[in-house]
PDB file of N, CA and C in Angstrom:
ATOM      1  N   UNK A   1      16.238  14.212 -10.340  1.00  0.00           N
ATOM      2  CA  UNK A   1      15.192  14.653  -9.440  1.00  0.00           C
ATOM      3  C   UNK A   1      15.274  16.181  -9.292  1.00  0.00           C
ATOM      4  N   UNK A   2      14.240  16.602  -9.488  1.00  0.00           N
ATOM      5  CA  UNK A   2      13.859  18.350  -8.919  1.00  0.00           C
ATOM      6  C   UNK A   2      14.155  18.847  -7.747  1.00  0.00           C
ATOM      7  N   UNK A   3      15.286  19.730  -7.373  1.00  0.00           N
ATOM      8  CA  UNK A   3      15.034  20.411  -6.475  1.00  0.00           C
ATOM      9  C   UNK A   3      13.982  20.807  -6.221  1.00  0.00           C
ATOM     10  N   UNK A   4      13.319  21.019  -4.754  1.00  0.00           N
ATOM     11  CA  UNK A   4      12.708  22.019  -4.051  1.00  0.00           C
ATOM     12  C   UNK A   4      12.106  23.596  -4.481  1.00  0.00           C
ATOM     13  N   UNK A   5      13.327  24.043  -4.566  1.00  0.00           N
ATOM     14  CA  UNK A   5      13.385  25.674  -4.789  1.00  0.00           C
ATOM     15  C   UNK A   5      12.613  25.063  -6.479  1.00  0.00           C
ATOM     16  N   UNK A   6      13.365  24.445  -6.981  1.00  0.00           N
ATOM     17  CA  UNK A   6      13.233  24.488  -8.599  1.00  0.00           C
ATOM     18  C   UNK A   6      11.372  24.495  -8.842  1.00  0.00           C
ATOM     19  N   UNK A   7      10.645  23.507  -8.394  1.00  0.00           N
ATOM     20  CA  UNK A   7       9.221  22.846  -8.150  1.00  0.00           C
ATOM     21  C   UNK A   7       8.656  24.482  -7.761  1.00  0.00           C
ATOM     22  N   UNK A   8       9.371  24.761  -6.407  1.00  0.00           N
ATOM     23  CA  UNK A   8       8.570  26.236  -5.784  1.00  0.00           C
ATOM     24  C   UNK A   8       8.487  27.120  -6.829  1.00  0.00           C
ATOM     25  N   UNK A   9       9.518  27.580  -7.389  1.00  0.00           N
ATOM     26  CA  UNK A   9       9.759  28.501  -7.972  1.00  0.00           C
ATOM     27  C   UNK A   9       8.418  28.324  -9.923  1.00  0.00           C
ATOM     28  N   UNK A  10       8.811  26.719 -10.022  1.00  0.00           N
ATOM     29  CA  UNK A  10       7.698  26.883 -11.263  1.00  0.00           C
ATOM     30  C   UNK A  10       6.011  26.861 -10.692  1.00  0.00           C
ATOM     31  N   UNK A  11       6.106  26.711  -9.370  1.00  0.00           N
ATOM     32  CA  UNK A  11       4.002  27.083  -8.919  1.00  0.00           C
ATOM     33  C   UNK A  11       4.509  28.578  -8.936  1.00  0.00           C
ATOM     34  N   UNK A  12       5.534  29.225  -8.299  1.00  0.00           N
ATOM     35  CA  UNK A  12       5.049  30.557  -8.442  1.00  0.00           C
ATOM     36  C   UNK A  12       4.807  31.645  -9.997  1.00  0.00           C
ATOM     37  N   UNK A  13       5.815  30.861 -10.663  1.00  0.00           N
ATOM     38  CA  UNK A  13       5.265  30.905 -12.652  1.00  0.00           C
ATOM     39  C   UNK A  13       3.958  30.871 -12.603  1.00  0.00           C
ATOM     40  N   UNK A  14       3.851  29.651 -12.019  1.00  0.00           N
ATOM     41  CA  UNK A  14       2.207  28.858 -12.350  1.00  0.00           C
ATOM     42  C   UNK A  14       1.429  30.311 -11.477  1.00  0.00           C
ATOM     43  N   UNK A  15       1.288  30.516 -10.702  1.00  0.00           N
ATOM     44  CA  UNK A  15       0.341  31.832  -9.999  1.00  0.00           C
ATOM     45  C   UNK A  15       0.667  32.775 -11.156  1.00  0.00           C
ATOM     46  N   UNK A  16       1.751  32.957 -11.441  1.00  0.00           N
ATOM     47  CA  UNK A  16       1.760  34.479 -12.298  1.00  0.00           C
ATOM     48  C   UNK A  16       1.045  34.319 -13.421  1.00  0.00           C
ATOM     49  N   UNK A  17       1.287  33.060 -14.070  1.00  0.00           N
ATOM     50  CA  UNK A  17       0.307  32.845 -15.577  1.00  0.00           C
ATOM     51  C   UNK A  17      -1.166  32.372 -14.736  1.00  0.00           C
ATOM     52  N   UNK A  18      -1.820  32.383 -14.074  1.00  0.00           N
ATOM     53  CA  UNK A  18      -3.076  32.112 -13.641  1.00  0.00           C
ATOM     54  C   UNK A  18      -3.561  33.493 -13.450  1.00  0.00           C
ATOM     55  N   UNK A  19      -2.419  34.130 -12.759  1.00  0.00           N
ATOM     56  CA  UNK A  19      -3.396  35.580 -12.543  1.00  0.00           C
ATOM     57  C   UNK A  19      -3.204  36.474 -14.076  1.00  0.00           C
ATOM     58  N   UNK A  20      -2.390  36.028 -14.717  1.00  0.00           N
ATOM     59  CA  UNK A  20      -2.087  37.005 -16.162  1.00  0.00           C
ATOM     60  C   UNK A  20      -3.677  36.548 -16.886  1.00  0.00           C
ATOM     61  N   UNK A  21      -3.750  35.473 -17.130  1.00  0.00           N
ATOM     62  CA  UNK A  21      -4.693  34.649 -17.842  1.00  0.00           C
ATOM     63  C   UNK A  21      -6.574  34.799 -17.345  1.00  0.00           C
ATOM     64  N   UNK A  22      -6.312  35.474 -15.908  1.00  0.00           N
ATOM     65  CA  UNK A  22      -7.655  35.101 -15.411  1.00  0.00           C
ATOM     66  C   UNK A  22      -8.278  33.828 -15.070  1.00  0.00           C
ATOM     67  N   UNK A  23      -7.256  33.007 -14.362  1.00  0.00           N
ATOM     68  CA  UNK A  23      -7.661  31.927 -13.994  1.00  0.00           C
ATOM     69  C   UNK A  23      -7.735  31.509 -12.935  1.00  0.00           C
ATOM     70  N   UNK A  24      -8.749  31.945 -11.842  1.00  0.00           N
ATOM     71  CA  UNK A  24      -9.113  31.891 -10.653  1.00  0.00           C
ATOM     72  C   UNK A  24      -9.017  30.418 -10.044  1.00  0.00           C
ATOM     73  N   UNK A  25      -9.180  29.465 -10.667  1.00  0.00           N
ATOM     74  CA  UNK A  25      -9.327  28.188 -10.503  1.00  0.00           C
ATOM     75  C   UNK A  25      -8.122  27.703 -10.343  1.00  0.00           C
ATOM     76  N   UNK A  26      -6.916  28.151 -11.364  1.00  0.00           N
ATOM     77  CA  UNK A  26      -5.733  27.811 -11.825  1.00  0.00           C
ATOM     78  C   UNK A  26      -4.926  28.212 -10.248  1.00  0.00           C
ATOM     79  N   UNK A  27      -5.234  29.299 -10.268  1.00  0.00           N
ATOM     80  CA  UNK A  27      -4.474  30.104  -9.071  1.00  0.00           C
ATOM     81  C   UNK A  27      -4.332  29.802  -7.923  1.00  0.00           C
ATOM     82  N   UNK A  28      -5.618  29.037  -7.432  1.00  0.00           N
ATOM     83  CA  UNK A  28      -6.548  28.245  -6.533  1.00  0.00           C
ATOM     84  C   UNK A  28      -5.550  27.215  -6.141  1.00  0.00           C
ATOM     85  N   UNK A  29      -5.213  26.012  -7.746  1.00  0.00           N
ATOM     86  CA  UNK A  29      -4.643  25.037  -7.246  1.00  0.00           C
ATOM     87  C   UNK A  29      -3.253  25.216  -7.321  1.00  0.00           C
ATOM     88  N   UNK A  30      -2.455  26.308  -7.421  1.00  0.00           N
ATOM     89  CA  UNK A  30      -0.862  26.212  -7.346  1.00  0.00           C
ATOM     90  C   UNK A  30      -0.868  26.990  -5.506  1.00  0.00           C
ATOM     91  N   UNK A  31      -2.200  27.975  -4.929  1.00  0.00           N
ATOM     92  CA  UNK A  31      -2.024  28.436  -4.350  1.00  0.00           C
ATOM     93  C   UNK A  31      -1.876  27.359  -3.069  1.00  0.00           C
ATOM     94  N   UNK A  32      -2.871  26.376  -3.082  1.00  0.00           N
ATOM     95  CA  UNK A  32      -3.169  25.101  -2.528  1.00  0.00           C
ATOM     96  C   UNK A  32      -1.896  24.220  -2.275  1.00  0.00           C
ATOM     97  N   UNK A  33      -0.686  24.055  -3.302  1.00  0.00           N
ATOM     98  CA  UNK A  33       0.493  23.098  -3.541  1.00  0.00           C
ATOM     99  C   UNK A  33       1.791  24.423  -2.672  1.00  0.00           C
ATOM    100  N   UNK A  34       1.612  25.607  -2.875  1.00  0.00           N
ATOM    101  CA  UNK A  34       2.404  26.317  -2.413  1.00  0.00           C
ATOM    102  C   UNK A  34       2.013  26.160  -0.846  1.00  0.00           C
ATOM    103  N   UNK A  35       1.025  26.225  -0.501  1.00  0.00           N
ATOM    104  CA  UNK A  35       0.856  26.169   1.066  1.00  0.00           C
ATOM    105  C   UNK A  35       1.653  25.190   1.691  1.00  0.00           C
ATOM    106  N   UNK A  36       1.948  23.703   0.814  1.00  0.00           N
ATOM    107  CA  UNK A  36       2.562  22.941   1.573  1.00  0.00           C
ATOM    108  C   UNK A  36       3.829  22.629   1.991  1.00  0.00           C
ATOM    109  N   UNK A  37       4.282  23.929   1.456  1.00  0.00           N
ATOM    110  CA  UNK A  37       6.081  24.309   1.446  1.00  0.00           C
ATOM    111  C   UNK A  37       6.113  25.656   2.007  1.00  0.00           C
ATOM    112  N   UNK A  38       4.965  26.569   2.394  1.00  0.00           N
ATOM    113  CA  UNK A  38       4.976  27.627   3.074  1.00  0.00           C
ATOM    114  C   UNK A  38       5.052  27.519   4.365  1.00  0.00           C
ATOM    115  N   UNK A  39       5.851  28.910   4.812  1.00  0.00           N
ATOM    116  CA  UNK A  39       5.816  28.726   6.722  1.00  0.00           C
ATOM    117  C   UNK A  39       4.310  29.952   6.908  1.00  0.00           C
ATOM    118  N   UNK A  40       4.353  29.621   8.544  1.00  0.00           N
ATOM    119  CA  UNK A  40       3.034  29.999   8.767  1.00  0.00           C
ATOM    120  C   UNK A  40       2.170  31.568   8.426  1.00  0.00           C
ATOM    121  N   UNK A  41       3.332  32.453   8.507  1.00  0.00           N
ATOM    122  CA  UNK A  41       2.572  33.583   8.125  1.00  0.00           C
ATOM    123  C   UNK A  41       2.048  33.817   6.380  1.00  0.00           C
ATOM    124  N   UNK A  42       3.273  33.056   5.842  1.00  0.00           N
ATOM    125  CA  UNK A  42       2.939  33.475   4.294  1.00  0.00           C
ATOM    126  C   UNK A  42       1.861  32.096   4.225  1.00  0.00           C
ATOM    127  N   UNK A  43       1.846  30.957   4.316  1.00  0.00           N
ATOM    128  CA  UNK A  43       0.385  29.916   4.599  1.00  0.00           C
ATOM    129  C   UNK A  43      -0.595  30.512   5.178  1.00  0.00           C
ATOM    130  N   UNK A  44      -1.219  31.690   6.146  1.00  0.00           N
ATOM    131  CA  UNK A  44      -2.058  32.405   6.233  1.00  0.00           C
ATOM    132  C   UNK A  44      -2.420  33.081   5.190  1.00  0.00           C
ATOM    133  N   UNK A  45      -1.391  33.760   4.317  1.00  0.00           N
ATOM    134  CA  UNK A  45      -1.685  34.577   3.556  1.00  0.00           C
ATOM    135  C   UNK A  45      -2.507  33.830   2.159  1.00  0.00           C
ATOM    136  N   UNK A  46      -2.205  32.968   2.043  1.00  0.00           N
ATOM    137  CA  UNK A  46      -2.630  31.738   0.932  1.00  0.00           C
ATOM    138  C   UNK A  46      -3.380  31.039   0.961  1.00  0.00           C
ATOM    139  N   UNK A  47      -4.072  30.856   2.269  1.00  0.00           N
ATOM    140  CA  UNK A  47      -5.298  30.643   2.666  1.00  0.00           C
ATOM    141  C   UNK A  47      -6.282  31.523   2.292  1.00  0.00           C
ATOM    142  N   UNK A  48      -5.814  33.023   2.823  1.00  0.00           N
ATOM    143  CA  UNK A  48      -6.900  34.324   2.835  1.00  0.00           C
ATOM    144  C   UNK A  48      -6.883  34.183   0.621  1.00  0.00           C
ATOM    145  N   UNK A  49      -5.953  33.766   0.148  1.00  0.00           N
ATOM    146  CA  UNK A  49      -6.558  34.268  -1.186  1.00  0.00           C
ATOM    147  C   UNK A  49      -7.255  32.905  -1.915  1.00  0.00           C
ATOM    148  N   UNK A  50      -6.795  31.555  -1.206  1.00  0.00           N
ATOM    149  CA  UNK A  50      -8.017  30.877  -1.546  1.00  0.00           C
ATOM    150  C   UNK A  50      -9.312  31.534  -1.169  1.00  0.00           C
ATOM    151  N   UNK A  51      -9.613  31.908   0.056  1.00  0.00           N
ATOM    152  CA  UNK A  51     -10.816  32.089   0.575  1.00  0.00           C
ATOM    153  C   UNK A  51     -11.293  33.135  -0.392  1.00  0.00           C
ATOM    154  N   UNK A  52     -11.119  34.334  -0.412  1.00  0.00           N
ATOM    155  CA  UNK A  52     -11.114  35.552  -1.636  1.00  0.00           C
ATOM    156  C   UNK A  52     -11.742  34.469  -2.790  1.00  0.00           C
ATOM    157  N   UNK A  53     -10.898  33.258  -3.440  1.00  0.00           N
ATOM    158  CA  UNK A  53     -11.622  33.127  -4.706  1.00  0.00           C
ATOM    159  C   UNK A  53     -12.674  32.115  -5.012  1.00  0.00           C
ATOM    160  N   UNK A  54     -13.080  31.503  -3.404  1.00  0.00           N
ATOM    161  CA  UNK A  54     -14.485  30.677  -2.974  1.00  0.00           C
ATOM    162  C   UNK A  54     -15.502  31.665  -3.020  1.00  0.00           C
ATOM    163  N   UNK A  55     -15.149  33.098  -3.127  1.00  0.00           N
ATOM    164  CA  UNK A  55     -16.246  34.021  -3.031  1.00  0.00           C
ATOM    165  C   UNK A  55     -16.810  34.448  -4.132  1.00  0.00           C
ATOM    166  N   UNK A  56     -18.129  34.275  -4.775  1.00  0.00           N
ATOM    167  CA  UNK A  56     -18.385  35.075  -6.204  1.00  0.00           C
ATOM    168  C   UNK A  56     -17.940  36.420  -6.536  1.00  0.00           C
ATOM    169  N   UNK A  57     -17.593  36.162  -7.417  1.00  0.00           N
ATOM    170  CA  UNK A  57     -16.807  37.766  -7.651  1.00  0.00           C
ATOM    171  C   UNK A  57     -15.662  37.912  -6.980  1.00  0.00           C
ATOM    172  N   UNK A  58     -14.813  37.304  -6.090  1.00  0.00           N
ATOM    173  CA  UNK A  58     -13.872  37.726  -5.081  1.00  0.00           C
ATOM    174  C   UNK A  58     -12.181  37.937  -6.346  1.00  0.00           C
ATOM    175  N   UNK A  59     -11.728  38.854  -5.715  1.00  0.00           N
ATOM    176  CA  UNK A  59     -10.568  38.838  -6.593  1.00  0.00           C
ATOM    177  C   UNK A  59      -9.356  38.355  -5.772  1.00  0.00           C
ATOM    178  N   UNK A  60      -8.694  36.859  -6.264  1.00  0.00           N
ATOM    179  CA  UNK A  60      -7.958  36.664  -5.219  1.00  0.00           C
ATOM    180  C   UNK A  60      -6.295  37.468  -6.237  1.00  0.00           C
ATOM    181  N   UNK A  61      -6.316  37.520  -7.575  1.00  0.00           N
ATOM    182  CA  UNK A  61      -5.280  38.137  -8.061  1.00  0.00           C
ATOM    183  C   UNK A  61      -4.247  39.153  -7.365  1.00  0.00           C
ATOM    184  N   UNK A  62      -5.142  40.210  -6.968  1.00  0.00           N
ATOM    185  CA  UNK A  62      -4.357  41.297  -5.961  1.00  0.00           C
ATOM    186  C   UNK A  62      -4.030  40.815  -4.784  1.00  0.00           C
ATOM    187  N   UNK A  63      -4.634  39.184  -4.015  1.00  0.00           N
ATOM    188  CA  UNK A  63      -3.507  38.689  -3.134  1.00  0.00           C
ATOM    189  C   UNK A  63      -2.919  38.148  -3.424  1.00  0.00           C
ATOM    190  N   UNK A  64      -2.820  37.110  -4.621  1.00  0.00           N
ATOM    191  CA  UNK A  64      -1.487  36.833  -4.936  1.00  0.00           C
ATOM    192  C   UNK A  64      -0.170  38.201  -5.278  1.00  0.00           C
ATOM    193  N   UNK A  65      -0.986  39.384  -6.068  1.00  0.00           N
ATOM    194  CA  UNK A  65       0.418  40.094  -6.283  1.00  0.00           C
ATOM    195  C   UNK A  65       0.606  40.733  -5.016  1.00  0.00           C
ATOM    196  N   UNK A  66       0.074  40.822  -3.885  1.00  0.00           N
ATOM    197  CA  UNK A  66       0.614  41.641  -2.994  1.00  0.00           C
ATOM    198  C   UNK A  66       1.619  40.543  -2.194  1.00  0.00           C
ATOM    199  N   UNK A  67       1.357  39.297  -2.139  1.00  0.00           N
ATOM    200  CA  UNK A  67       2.162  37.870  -1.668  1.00  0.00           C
ATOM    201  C   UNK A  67       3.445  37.659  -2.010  1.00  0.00           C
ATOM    202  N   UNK A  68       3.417  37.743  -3.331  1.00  0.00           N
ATOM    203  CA  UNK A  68       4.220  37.229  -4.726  1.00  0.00           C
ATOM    204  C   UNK A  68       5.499  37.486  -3.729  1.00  0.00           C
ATOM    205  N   UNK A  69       5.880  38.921  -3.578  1.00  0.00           N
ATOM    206  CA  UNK A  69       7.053  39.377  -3.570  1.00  0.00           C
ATOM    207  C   UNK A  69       7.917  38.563  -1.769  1.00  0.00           C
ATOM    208  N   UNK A  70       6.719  38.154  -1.147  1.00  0.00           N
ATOM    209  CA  UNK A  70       7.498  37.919   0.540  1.00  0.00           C
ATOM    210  C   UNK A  70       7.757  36.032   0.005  1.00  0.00           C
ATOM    211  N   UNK A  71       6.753  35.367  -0.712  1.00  0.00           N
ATOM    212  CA  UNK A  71       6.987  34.398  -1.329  1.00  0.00           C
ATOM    213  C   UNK A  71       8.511  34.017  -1.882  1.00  0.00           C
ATOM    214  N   UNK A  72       8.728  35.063  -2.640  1.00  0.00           N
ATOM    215  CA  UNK A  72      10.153  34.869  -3.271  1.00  0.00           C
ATOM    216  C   UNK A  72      11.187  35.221  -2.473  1.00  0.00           C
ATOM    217  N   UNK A  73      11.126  36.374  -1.650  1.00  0.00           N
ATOM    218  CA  UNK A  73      11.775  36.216  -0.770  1.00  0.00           C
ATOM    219  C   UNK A  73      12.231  35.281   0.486  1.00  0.00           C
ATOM    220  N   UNK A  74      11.429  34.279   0.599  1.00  0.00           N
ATOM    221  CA  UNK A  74      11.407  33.195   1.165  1.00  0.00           C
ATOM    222  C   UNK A  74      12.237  32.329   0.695  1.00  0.00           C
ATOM    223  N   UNK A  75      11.785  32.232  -0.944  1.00  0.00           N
ATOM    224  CA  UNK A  75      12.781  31.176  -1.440  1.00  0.00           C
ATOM    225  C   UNK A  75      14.260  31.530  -1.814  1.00  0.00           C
ATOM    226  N   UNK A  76      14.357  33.086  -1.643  1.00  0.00           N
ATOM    227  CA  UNK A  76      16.164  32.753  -1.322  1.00  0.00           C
ATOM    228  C   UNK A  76      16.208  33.057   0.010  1.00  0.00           C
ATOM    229  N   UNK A  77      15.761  33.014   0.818  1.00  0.00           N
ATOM    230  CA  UNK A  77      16.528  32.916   2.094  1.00  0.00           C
ATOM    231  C   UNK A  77      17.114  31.438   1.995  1.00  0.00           C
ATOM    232  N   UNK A  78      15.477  30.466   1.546  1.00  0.00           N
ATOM    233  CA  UNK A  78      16.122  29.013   1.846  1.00  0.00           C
ATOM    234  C   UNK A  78      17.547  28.581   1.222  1.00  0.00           C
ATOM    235  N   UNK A  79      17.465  29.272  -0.134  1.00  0.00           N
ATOM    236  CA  UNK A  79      18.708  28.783  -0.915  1.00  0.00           C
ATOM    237  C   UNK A  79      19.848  29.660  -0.409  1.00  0.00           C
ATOM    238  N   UNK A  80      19.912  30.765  -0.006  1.00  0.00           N
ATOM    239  CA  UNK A  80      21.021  31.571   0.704  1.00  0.00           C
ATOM    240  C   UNK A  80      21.552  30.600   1.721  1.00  0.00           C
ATOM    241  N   UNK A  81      21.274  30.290   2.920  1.00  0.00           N
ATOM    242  CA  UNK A  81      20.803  29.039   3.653  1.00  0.00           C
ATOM    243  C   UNK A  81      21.314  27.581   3.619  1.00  0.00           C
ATOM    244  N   UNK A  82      20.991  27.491   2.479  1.00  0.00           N
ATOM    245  CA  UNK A  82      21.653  26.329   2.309  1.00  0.00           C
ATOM    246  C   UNK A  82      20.504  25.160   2.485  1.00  0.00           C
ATOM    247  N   UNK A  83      19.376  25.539   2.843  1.00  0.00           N
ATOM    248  CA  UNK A  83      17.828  24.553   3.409  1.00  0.00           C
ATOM    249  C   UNK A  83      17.585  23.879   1.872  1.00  0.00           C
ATOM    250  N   UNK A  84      17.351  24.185   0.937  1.00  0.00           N
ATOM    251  CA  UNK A  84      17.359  23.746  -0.136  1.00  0.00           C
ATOM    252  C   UNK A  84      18.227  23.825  -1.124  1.00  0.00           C
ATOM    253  N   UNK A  85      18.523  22.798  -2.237  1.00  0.00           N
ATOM    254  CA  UNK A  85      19.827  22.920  -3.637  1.00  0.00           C
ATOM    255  C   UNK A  85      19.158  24.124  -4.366  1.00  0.00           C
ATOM    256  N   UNK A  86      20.105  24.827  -4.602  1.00  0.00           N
ATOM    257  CA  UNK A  86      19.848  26.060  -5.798  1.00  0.00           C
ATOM    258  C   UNK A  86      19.290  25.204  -7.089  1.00  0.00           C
ATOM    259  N   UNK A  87      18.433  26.039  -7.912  1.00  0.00           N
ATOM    260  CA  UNK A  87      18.388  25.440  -9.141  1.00  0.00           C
ATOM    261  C   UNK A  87      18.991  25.129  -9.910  1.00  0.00           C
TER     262      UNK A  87
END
């Protein structure tokens, strides 16, 4: 069975190859699966870049990369922590 961190850590792959690729849609649904392991401020933030890419033309890319970095930082606190098994 998959760790936690392990699952988190491949949607946040999954965002990086969605936004490398131009795949607004793609981005959409890892951003959607990440919310449900996010705490509330960074789940605000993942909301605001779904919303960004319900919009024509909206670029939600530059919120994922401005995210990316408090995201990962999240996931080693948990594993620092001890909240989830390291990979």
């Amino acid at each position: 069975m998959k760790s936690c961190t392990h699952n988190i850590h491949q949607l946040v792959f999954g965002a990086d190859w969605a936004c490398a690729h131009g795949d607004p849609g793609g981005l959409c649904d890892v951003v959607r699966q990440l919310s449900a392991v996010a705490p509330g401020p960074l789940d605000d933030a993942l909301a605001a870049i779904r919303d960004v890419a319900a919009v024509p033309n909206g670029d939600p890319f530059a919120g994922w990369a401005s995210l990316r970095p408090a995201m990962v930082e999240h996931l080693h606190e948990h594993v620092n922590a001890g909240r989830v098994p390291p990979r």
